[in-house]
PDB file of N, CA and C in Angstrom:
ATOM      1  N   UNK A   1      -0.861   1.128 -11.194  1.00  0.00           N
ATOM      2  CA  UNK A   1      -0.539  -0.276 -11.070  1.00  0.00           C
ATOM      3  C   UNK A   1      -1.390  -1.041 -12.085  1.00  0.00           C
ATOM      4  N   UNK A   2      -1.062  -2.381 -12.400  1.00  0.00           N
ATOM      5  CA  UNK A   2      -1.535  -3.000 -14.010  1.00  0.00           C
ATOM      6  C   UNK A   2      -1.945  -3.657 -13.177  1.00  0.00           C
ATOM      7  N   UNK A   3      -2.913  -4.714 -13.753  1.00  0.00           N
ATOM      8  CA  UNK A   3      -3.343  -5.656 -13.697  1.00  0.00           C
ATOM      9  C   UNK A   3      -2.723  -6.794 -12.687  1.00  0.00           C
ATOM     10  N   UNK A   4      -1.649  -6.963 -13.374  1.00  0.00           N
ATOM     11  CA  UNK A   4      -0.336  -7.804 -13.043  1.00  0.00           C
ATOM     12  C   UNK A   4       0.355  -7.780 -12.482  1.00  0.00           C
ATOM     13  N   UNK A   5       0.165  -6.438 -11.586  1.00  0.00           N
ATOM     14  CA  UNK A   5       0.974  -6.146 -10.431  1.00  0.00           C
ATOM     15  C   UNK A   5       2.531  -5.578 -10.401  1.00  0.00           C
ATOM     16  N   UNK A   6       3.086  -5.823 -11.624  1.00  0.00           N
ATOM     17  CA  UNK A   6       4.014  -5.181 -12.728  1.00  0.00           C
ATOM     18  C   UNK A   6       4.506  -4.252 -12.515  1.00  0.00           C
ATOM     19  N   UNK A   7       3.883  -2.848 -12.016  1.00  0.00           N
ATOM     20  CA  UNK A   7       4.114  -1.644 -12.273  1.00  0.00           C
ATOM     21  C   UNK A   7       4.881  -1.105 -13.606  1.00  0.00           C
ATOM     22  N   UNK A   8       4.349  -1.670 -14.229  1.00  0.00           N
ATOM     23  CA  UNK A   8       5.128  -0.935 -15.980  1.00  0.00           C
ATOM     24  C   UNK A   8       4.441   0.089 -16.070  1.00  0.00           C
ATOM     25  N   UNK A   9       3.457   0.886 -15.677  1.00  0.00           N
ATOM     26  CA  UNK A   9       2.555   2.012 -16.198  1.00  0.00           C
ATOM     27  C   UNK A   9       3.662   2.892 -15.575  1.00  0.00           C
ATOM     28  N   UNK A  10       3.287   2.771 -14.080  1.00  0.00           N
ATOM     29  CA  UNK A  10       4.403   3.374 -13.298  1.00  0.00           C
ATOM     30  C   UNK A  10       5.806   3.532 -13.815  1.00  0.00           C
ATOM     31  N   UNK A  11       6.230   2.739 -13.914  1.00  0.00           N
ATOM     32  CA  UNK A  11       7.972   2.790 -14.470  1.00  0.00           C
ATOM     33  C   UNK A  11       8.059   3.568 -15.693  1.00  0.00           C
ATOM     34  N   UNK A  12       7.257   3.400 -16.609  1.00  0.00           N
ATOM     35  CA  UNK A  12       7.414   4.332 -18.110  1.00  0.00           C
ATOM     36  C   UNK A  12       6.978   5.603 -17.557  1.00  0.00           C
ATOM     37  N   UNK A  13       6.263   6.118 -16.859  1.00  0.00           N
ATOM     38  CA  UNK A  13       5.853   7.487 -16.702  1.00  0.00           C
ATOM     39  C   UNK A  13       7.406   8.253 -15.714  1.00  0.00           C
ATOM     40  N   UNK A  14       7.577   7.412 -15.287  1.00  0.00           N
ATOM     41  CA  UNK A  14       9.036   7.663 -14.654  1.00  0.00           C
ATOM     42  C   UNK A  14       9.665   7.523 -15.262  1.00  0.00           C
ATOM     43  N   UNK A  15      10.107   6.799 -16.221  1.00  0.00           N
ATOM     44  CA  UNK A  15      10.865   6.916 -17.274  1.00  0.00           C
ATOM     45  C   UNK A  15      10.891   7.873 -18.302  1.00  0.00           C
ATOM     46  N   UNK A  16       9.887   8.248 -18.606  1.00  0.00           N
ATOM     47  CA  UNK A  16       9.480   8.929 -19.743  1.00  0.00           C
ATOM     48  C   UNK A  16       9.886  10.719 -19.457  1.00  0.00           C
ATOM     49  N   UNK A  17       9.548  10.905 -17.968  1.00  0.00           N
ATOM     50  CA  UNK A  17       9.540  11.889 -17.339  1.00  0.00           C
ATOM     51  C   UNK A  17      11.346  12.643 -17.214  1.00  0.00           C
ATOM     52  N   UNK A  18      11.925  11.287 -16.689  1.00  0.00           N
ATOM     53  CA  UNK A  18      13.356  11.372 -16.849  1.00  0.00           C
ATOM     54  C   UNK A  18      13.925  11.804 -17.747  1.00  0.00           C
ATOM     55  N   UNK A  19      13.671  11.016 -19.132  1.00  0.00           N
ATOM     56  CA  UNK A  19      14.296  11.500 -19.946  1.00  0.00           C
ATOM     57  C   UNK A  19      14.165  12.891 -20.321  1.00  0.00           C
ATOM     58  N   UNK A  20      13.018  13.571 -20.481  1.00  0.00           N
ATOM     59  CA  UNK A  20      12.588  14.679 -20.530  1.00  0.00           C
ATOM     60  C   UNK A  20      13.793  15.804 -19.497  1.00  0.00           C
ATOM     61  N   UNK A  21      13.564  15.266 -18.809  1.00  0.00           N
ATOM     62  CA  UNK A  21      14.182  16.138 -18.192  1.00  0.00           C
ATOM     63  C   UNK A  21      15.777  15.916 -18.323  1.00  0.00           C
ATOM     64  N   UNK A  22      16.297  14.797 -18.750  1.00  0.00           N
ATOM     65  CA  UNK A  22      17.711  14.531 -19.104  1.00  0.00           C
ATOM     66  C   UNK A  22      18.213  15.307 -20.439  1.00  0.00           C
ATOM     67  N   UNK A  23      17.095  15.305 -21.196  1.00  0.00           N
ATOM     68  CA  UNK A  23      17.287  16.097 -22.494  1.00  0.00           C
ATOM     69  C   UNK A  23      17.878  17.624 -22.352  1.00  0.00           C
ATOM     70  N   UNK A  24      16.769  18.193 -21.326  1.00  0.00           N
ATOM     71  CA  UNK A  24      16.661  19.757 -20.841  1.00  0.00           C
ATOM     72  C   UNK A  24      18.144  19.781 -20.191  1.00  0.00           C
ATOM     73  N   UNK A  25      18.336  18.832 -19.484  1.00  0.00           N
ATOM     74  CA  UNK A  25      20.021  18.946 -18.818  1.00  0.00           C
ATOM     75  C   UNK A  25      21.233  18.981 -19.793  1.00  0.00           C
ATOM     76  N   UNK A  26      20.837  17.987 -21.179  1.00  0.00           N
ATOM     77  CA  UNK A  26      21.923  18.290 -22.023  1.00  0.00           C
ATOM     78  C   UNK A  26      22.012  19.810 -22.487  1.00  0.00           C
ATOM     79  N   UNK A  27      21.519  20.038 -22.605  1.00  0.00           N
ATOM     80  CA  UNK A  27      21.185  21.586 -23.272  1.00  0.00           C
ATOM     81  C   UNK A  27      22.291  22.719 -21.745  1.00  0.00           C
ATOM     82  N   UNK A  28      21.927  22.430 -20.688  1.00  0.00           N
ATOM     83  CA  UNK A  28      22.308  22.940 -19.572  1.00  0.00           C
ATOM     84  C   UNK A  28      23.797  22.813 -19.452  1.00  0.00           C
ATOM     85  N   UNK A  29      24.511  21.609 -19.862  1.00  0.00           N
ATOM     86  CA  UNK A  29      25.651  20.860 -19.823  1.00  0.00           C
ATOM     87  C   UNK A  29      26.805  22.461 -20.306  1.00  0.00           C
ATOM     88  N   UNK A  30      27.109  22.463 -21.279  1.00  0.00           N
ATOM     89  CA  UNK A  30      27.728  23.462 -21.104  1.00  0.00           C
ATOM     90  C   UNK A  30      27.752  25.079 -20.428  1.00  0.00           C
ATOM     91  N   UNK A  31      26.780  25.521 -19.850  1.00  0.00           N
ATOM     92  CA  UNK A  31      26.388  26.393 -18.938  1.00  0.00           C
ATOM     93  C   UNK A  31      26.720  26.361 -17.676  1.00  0.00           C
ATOM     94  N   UNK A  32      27.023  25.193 -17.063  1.00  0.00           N
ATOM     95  CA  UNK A  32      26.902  25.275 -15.902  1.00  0.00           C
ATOM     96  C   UNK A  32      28.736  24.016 -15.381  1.00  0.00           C
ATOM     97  N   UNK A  33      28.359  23.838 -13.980  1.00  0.00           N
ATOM     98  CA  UNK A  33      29.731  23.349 -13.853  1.00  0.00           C
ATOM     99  C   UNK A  33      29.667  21.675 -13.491  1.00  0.00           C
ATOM    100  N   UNK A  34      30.739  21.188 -13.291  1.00  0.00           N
ATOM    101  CA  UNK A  34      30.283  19.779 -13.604  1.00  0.00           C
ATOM    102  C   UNK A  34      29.177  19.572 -12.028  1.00  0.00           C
ATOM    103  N   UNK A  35      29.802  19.883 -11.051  1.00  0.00           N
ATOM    104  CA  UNK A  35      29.381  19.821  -9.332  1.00  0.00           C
ATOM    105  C   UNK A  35      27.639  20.473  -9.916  1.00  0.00           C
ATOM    106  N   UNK A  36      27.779  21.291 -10.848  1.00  0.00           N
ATOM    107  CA  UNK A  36      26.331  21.862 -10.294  1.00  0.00           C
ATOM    108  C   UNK A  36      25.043  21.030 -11.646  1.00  0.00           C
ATOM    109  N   UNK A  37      25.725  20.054 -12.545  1.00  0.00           N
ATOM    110  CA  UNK A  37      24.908  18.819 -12.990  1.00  0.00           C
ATOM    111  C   UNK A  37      24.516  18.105 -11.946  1.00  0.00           C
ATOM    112  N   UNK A  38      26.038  17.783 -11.334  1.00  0.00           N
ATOM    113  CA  UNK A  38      25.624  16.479 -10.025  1.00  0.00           C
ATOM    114  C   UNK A  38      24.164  16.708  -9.307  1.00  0.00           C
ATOM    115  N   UNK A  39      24.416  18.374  -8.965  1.00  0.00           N
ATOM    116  CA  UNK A  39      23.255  18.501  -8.035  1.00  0.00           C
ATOM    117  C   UNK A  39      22.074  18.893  -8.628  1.00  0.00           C
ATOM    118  N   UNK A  40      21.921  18.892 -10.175  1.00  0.00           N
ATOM    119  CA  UNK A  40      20.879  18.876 -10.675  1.00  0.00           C
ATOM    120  C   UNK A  40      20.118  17.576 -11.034  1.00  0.00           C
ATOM    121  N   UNK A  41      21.144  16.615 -11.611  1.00  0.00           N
ATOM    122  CA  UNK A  41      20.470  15.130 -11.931  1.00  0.00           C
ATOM    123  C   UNK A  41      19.832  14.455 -10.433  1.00  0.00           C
ATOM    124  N   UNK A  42      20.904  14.809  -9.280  1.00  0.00           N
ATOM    125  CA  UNK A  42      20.208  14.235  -7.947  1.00  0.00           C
ATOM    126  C   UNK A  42      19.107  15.052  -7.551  1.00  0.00           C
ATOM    127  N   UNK A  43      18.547  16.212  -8.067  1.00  0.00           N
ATOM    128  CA  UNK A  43      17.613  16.728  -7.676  1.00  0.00           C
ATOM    129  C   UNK A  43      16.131  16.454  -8.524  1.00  0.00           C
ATOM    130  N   UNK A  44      16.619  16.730  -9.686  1.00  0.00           N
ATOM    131  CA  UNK A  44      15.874  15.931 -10.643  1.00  0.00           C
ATOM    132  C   UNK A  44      15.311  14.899 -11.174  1.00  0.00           C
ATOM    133  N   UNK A  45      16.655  14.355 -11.242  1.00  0.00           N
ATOM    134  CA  UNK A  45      16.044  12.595 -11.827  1.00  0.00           C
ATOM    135  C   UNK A  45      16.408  11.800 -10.606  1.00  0.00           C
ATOM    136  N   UNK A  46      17.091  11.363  -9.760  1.00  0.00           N
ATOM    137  CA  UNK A  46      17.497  10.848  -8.711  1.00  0.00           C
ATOM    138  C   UNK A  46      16.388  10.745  -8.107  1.00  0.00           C
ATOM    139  N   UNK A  47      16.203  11.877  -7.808  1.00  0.00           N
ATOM    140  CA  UNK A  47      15.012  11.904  -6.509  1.00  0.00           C
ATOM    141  C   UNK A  47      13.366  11.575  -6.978  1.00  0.00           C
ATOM    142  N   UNK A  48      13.154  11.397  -8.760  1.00  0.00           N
ATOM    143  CA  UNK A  48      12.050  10.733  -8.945  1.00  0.00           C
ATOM    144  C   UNK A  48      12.298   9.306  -9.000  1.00  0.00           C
ATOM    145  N   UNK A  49      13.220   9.232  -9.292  1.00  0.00           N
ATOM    146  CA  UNK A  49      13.677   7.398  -9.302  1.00  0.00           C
ATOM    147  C   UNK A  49      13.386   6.604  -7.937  1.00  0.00           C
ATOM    148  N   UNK A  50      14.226   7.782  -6.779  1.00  0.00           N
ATOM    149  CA  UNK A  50      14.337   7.135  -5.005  1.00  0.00           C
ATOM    150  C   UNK A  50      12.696   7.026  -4.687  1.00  0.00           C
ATOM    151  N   UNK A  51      11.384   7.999  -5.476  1.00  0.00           N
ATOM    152  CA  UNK A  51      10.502   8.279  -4.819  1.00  0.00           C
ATOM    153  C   UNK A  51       9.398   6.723  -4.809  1.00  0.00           C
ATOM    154  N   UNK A  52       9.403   6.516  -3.911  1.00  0.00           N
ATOM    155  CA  UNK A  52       8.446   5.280  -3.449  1.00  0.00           C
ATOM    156  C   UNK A  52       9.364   4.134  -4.014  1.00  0.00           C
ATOM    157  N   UNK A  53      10.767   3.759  -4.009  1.00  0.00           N
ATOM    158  CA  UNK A  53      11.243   2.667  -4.666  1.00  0.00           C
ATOM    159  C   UNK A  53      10.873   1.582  -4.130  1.00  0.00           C
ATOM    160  N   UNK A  54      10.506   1.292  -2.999  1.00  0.00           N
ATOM    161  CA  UNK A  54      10.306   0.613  -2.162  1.00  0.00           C
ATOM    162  C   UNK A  54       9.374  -0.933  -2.712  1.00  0.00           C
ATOM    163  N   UNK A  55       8.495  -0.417  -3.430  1.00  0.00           N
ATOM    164  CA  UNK A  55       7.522  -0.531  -4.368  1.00  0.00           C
ATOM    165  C   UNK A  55       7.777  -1.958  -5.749  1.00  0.00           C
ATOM    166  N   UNK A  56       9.500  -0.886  -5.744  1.00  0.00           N
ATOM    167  CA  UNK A  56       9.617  -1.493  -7.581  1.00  0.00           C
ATOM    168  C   UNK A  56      10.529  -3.052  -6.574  1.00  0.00           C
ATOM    169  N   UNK A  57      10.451  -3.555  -5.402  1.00  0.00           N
ATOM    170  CA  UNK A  57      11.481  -4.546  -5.085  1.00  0.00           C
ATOM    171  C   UNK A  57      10.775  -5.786  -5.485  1.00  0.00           C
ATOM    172  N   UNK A  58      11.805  -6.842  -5.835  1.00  0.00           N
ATOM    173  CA  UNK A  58      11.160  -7.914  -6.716  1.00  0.00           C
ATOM    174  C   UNK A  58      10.234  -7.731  -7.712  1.00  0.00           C
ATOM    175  N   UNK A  59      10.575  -6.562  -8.667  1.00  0.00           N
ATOM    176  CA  UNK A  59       9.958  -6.578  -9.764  1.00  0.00           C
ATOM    177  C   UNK A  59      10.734  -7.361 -10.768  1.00  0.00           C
ATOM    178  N   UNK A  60      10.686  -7.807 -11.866  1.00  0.00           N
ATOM    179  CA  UNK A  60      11.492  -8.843 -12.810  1.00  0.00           C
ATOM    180  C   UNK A  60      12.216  -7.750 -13.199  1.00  0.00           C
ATOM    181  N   UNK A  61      13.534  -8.042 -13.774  1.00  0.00           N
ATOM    182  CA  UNK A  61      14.490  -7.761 -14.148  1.00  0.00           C
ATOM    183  C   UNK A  61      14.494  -7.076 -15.778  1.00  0.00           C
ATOM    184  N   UNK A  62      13.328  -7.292 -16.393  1.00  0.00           N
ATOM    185  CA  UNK A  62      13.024  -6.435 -17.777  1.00  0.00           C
ATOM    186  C   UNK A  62      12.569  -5.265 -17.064  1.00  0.00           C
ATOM    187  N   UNK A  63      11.654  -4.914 -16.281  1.00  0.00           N
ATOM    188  CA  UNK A  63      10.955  -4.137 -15.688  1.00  0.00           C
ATOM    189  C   UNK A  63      11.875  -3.079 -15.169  1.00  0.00           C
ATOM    190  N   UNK A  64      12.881  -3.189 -14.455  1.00  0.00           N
ATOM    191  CA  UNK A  64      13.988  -2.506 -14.096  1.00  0.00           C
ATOM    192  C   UNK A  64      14.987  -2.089 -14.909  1.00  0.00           C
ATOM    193  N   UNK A  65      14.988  -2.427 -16.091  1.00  0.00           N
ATOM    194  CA  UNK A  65      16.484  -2.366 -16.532  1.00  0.00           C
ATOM    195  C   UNK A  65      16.220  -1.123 -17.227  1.00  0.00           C
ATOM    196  N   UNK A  66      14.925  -0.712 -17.228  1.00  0.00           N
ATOM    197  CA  UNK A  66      14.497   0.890 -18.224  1.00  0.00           C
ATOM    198  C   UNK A  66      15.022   1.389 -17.169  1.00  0.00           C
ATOM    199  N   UNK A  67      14.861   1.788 -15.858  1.00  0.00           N
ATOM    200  CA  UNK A  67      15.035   2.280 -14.745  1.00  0.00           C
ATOM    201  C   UNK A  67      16.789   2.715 -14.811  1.00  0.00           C
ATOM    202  N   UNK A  68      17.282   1.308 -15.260  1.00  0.00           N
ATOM    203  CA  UNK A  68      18.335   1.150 -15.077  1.00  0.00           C
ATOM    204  C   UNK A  68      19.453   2.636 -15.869  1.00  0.00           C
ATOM    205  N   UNK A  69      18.798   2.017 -17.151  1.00  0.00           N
ATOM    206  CA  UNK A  69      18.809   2.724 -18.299  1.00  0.00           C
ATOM    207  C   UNK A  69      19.032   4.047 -18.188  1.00  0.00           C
ATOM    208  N   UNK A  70      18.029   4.718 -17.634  1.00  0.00           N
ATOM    209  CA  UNK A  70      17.674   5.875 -17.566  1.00  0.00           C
ATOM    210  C   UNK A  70      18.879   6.514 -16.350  1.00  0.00           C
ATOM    211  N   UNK A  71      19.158   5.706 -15.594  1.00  0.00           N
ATOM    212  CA  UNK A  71      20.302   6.222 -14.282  1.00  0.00           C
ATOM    213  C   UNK A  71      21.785   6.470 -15.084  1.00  0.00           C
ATOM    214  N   UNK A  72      21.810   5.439 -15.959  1.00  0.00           N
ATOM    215  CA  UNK A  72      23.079   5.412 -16.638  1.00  0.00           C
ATOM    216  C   UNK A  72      22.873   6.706 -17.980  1.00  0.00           C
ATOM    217  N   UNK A  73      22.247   7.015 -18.167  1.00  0.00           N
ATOM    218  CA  UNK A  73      22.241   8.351 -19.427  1.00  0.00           C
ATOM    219  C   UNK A  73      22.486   8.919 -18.528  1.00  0.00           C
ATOM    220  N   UNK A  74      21.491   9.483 -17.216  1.00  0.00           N
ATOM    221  CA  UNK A  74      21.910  10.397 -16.396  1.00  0.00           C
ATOM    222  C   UNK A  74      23.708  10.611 -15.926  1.00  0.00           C
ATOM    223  N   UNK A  75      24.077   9.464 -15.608  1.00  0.00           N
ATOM    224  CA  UNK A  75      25.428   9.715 -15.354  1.00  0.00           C
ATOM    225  C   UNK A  75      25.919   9.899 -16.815  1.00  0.00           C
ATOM    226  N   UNK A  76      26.416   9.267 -17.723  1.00  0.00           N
ATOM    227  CA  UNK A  76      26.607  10.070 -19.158  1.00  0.00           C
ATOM    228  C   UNK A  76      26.504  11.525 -19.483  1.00  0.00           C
ATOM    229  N   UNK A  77      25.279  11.912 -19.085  1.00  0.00           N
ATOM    230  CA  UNK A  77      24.871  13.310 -19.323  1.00  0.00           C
ATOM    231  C   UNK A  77      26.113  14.491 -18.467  1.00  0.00           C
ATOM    232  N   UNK A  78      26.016  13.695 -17.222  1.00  0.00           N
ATOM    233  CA  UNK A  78      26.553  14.455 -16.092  1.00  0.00           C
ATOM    234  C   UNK A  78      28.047  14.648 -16.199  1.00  0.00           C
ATOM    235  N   UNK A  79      28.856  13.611 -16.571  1.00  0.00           N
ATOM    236  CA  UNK A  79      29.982  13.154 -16.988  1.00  0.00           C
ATOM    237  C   UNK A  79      30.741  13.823 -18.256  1.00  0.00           C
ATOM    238  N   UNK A  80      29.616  13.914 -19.348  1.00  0.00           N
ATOM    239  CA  UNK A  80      30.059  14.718 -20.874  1.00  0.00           C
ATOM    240  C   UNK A  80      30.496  13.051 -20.945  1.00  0.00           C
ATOM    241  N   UNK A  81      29.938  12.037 -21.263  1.00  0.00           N
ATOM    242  CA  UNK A  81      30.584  10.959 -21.774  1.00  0.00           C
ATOM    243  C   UNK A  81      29.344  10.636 -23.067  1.00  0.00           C
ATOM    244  N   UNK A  82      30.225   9.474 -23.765  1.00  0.00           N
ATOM    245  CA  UNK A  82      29.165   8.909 -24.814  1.00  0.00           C
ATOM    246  C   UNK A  82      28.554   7.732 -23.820  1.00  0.00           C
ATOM    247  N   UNK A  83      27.831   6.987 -24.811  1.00  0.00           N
ATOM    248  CA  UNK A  83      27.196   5.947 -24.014  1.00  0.00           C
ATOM    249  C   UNK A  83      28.022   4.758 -24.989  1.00  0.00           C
TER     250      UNK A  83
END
């Protein structure tokens, strides 16, 4: 937690973490079947996003939208879509 009460430290390390692991899923994307992305992004990135959200409520709206961001590649990824 910052200074400011913000949680941006928080959110980029979750963010940062995501992507990482969204990357490793593209690579996975043709290997596997679409049902068994689903249950990898919800196991993966989903469930670091849900963890303590409780937290990120009434945070400003810049603050979230990485969050945001990061949910929507995930579905992209999962999908085989562009962005």
């Amino acid at each position: 937690m910052d200074c400011e009460l913000m949680m941006k430290q928080h959110v980029n390390h979750v963010i940062s973490i995501c992507f990482h692991h969204l990357q490793q899923l593209r690579h996975l994307r043709r290997h596997v079947s679409q049902a068994a992305m689903k249950q990898l992004k919800s196991a993966i990135i989903l469930s670091r996003m849900d963890y303590c959200n409780s937290i990120l409520a009434e945070l400003p709206l810049s603050t979230l939208a990485s969050l945001q961001h990061a949910q929507n590649a995930a579905a992209w990824i999962v999908l085989g879509l562009s962005p």
